[in-house]
N, C-alpha and C. Protein backbone atom coordinates (compact mmCIF):
# COMPACT_ATOMS: atom_id res chain seq x y z
N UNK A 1 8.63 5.70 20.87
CA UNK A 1 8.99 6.72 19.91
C UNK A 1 9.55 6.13 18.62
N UNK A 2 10.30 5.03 19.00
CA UNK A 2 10.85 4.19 17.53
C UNK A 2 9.90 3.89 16.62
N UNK A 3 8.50 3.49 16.57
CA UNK A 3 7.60 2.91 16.28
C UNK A 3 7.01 4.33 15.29
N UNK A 4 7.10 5.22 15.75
CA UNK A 4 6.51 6.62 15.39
C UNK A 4 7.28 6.85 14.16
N UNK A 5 8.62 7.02 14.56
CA UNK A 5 9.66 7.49 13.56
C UNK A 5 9.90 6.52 12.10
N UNK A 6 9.84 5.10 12.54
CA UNK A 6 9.77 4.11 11.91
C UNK A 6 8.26 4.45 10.64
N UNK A 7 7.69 4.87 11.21
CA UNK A 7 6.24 4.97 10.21
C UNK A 7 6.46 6.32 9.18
N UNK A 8 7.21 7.43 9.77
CA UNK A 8 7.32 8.31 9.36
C UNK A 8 8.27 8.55 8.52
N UNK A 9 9.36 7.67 8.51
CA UNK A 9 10.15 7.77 7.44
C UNK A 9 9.77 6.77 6.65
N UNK A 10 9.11 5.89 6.70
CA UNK A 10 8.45 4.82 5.44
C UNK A 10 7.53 5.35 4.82
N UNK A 11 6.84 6.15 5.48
CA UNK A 11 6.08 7.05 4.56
C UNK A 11 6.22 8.61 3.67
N UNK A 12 7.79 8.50 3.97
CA UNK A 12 8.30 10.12 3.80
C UNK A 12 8.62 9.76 1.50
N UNK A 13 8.32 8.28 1.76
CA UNK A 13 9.10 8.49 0.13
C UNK A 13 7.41 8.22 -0.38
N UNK A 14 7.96 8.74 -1.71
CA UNK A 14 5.94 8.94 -2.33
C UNK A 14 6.30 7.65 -2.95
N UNK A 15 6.52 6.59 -3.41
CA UNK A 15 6.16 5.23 -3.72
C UNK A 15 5.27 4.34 -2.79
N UNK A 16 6.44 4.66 -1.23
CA UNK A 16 5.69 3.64 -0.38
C UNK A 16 4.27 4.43 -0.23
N UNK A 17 4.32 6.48 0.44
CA UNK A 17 3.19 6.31 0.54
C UNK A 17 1.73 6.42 -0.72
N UNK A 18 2.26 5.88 -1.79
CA UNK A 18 0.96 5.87 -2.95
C UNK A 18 0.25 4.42 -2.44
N UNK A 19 1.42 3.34 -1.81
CA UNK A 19 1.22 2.21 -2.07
C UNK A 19 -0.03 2.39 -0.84
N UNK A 20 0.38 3.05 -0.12
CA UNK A 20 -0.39 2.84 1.77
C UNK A 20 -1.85 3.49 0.76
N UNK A 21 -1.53 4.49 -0.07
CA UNK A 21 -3.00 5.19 -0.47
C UNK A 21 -4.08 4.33 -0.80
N UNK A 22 -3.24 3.64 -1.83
CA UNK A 22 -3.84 2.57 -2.39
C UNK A 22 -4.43 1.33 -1.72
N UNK A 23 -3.71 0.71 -0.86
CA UNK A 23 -4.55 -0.26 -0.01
C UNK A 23 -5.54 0.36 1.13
N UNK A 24 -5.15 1.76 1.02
CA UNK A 24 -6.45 2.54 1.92
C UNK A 24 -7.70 2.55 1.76
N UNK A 25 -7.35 3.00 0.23
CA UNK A 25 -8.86 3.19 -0.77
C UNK A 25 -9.19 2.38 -1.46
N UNK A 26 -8.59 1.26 -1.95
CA UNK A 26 -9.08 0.54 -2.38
C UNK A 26 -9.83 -1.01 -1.68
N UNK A 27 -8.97 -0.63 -0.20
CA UNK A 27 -9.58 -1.67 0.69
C UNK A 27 -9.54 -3.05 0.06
N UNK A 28 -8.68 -3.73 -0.64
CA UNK A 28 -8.71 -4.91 -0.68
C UNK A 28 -6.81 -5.03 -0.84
N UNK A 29 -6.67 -6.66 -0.68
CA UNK A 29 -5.07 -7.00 -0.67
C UNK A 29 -4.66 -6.93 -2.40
N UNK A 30 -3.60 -6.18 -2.42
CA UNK A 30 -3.26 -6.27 -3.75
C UNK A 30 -1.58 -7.12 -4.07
N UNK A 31 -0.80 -7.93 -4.84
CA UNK A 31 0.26 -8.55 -4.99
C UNK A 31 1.11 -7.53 -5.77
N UNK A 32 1.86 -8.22 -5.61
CA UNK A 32 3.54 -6.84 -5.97
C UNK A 32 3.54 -6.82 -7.70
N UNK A 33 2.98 -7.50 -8.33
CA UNK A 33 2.85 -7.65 -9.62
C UNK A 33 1.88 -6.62 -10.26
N UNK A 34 0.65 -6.31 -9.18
CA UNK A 34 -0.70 -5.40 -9.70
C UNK A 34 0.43 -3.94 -9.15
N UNK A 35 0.92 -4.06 -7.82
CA UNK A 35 1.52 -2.65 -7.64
C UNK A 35 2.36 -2.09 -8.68
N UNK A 36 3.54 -3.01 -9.22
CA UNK A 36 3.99 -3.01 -10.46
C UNK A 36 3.72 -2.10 -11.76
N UNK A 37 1.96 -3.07 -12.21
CA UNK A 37 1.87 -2.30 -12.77
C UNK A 37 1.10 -0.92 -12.47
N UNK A 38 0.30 -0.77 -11.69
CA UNK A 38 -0.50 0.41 -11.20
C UNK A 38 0.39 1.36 -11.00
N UNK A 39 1.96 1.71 -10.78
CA UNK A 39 2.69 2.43 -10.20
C UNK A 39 3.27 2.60 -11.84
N UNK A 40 3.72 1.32 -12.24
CA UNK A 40 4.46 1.79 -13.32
C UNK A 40 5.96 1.66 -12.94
N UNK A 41 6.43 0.88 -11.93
CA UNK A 41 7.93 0.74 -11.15
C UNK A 41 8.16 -0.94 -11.17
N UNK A 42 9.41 -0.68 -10.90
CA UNK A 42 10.14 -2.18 -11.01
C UNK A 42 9.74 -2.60 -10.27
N UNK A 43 9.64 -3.97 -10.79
CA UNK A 43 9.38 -5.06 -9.52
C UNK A 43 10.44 -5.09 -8.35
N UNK A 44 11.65 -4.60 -8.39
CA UNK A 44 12.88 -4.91 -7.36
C UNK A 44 12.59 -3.63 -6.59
N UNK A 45 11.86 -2.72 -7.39
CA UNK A 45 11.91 -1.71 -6.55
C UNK A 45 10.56 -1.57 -5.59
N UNK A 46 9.13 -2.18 -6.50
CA UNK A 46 8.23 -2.31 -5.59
C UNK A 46 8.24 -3.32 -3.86
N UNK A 47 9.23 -4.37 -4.62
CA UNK A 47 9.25 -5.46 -3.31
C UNK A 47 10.09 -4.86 -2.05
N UNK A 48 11.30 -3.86 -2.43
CA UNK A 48 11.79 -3.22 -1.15
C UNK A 48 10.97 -2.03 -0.16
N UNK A 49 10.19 -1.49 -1.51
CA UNK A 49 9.54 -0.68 -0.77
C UNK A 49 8.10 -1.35 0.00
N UNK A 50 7.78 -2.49 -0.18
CA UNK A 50 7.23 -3.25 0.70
C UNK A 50 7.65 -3.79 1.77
N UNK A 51 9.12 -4.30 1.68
CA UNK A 51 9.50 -4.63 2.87
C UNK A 51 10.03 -3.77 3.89
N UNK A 52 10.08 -2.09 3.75
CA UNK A 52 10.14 -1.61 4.00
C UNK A 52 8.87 -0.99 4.84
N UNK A 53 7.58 -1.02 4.14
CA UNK A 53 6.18 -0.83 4.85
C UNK A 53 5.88 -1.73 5.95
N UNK A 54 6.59 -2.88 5.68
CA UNK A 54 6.22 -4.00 6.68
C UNK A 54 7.16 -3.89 7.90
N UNK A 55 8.49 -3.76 7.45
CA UNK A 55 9.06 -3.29 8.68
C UNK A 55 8.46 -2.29 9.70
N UNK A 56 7.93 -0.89 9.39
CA UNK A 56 6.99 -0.13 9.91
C UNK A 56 5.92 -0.40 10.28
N UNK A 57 5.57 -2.03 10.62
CA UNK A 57 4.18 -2.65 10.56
C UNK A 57 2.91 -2.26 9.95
N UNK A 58 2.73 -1.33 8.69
CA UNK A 58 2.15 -0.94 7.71
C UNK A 58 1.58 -1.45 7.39
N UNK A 59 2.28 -2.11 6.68
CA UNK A 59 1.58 -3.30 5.57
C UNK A 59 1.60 -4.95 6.18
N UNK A 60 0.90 -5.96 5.89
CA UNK A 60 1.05 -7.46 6.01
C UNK A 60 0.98 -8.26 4.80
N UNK A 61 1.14 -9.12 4.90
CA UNK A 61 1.22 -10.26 3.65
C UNK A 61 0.50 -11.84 4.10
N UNK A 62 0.07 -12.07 3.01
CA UNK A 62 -0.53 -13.47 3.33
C UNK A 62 -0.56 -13.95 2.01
N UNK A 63 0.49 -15.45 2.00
CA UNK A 63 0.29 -15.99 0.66
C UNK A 63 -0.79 -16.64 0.33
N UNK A 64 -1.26 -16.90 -0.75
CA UNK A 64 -2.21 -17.49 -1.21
C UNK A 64 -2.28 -18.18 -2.34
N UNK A 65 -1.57 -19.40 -2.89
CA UNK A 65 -0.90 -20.18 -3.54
C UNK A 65 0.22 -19.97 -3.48
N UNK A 66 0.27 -19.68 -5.15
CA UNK A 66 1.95 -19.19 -5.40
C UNK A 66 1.93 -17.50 -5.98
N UNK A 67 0.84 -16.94 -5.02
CA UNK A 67 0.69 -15.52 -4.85
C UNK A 67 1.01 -14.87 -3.70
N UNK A 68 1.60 -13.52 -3.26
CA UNK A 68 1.51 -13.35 -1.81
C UNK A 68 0.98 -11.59 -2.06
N UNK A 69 -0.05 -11.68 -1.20
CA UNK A 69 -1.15 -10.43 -1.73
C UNK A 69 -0.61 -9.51 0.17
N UNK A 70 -0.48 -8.03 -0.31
CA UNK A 70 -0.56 -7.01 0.46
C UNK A 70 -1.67 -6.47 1.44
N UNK A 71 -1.55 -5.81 2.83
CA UNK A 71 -2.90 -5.66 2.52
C UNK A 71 -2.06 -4.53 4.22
N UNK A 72 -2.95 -3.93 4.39
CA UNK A 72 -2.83 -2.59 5.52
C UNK A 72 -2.84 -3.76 7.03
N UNK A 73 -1.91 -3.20 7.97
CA UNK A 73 -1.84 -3.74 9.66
C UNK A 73 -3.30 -3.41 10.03
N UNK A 74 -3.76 -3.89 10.53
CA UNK A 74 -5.02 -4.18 11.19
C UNK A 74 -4.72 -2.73 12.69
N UNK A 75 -5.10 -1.54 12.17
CA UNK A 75 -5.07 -0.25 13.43
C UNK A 75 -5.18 -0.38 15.01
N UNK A 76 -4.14 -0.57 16.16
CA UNK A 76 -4.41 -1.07 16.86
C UNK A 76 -4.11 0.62 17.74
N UNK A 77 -3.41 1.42 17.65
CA UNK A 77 -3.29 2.87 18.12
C UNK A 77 -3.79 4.07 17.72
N UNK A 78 -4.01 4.57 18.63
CA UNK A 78 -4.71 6.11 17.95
C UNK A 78 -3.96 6.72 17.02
N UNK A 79 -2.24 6.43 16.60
CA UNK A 79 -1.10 7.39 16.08
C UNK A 79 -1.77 6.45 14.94
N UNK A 80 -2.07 5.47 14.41
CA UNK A 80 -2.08 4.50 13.38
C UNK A 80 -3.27 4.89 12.27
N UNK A 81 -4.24 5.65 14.03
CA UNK A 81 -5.93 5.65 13.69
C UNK A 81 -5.67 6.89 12.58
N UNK A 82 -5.21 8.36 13.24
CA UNK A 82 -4.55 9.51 12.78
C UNK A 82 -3.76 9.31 11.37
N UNK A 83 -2.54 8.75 11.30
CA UNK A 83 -1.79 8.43 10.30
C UNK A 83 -2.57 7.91 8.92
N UNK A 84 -3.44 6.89 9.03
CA UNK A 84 -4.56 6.24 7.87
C UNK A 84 -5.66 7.63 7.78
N UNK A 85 -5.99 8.29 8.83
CA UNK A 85 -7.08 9.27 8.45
C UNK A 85 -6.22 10.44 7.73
N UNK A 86 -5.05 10.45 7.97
CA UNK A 86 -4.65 11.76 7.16
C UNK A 86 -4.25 11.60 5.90
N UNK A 87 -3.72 10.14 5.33
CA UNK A 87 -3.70 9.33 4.20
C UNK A 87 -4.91 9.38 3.19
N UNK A 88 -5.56 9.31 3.91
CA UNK A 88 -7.38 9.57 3.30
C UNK A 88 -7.35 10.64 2.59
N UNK A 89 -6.95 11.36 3.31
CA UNK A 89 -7.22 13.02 2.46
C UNK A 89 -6.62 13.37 1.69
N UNK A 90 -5.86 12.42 1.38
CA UNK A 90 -5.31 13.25 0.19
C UNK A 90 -6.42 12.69 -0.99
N UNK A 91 -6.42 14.00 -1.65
CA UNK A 91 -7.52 14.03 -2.90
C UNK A 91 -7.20 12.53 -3.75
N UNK A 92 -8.02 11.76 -4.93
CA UNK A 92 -7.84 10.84 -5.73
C UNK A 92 -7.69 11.47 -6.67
N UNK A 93 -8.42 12.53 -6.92
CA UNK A 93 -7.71 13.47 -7.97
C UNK A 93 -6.19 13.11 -8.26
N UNK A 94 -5.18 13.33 -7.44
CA UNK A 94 -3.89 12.86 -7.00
C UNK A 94 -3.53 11.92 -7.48
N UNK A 95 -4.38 10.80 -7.86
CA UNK A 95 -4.36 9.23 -8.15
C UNK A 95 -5.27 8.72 -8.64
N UNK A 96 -5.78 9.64 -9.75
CA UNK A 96 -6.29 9.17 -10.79
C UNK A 96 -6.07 8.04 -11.92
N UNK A 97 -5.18 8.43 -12.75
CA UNK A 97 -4.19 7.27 -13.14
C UNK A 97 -4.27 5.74 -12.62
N UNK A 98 -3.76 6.00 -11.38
CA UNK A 98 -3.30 4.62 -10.87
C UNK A 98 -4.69 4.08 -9.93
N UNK A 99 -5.74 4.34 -9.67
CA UNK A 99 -6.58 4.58 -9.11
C UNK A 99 -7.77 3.61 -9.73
N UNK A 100 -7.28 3.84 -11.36
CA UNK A 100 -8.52 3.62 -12.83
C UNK A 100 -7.42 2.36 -13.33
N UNK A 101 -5.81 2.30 -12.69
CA UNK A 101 -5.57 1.17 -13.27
C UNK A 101 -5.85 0.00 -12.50
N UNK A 102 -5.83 0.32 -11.21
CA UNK A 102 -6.01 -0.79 -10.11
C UNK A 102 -7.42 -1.25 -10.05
N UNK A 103 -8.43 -0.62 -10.32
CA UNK A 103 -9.59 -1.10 -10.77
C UNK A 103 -9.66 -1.84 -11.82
N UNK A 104 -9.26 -1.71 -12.88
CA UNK A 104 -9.11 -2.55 -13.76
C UNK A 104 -8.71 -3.86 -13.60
N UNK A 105 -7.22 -3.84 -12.95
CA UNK A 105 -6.56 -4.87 -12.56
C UNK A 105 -7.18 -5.90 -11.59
N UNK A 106 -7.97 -5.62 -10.90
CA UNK A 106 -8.81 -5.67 -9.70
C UNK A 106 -10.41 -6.97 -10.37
N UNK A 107 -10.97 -5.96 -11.08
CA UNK A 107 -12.16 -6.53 -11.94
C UNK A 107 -11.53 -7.68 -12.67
N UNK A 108 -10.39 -7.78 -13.43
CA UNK A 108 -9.79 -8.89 -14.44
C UNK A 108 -9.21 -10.15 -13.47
N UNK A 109 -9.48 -10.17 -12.36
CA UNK A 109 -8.88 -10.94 -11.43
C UNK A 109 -9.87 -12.36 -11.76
N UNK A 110 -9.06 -13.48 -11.91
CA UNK A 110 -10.11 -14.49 -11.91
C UNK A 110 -10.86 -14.81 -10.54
N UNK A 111 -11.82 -14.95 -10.78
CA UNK A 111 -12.83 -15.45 -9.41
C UNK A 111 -12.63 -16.51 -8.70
């Protein structure tokens, strides 16, 4: 039940869950610098509310130089399967904005 509650209050604040939206739909790992700017929030404030997703086993991290890129827990429960499918639905309409910035940010990435 901890595990449940744990997800549910990390996702009860709309920062963390734009962030979960965002690595939903956009399906690739993004760094606390692109969330930054795509959100439009502090960096002190994006990095807690990451470590906060991760505590909820949400989110993972994997550095990659002197980068450390985000990216969704790999779904191992049906509550996880549920939780990401109901994330889905919410319209992009919703996240337009940040949606058209992360693409951007995304494409300008060196290869």
């Amino acid at each position: 039940m901890d595990e449940h509650i744990n997800i549910f209050k990390a996702l009860s604040d709309a920062t963390r869950l734009k962030i979960v939206w965002l690595l939903t739909n956009i399906d690739e790992k993004i760094c606390v610098s692109e969330i930054v700017e795509v959100l439009d929030e502090y960096q002190y404030n994006v990095s807690r509310h990451l470590k906060i997703l991760k505590k909820a086993n949400l989110v993972e991290e994997v550095k990659e130089g002197k980068w450390v890129f985000y990216y969704l827990t790999p779904i191992k429960s049906e509550f996880r399967q549920l939780i990401q499918e109901a994330i889905k639905t919410i319209p992009e309409s919703q996240m337009n904005n940040e949606i058209h910035k992360c693409k951007i940010l995304l494409a300008e990435r060196p290869k």
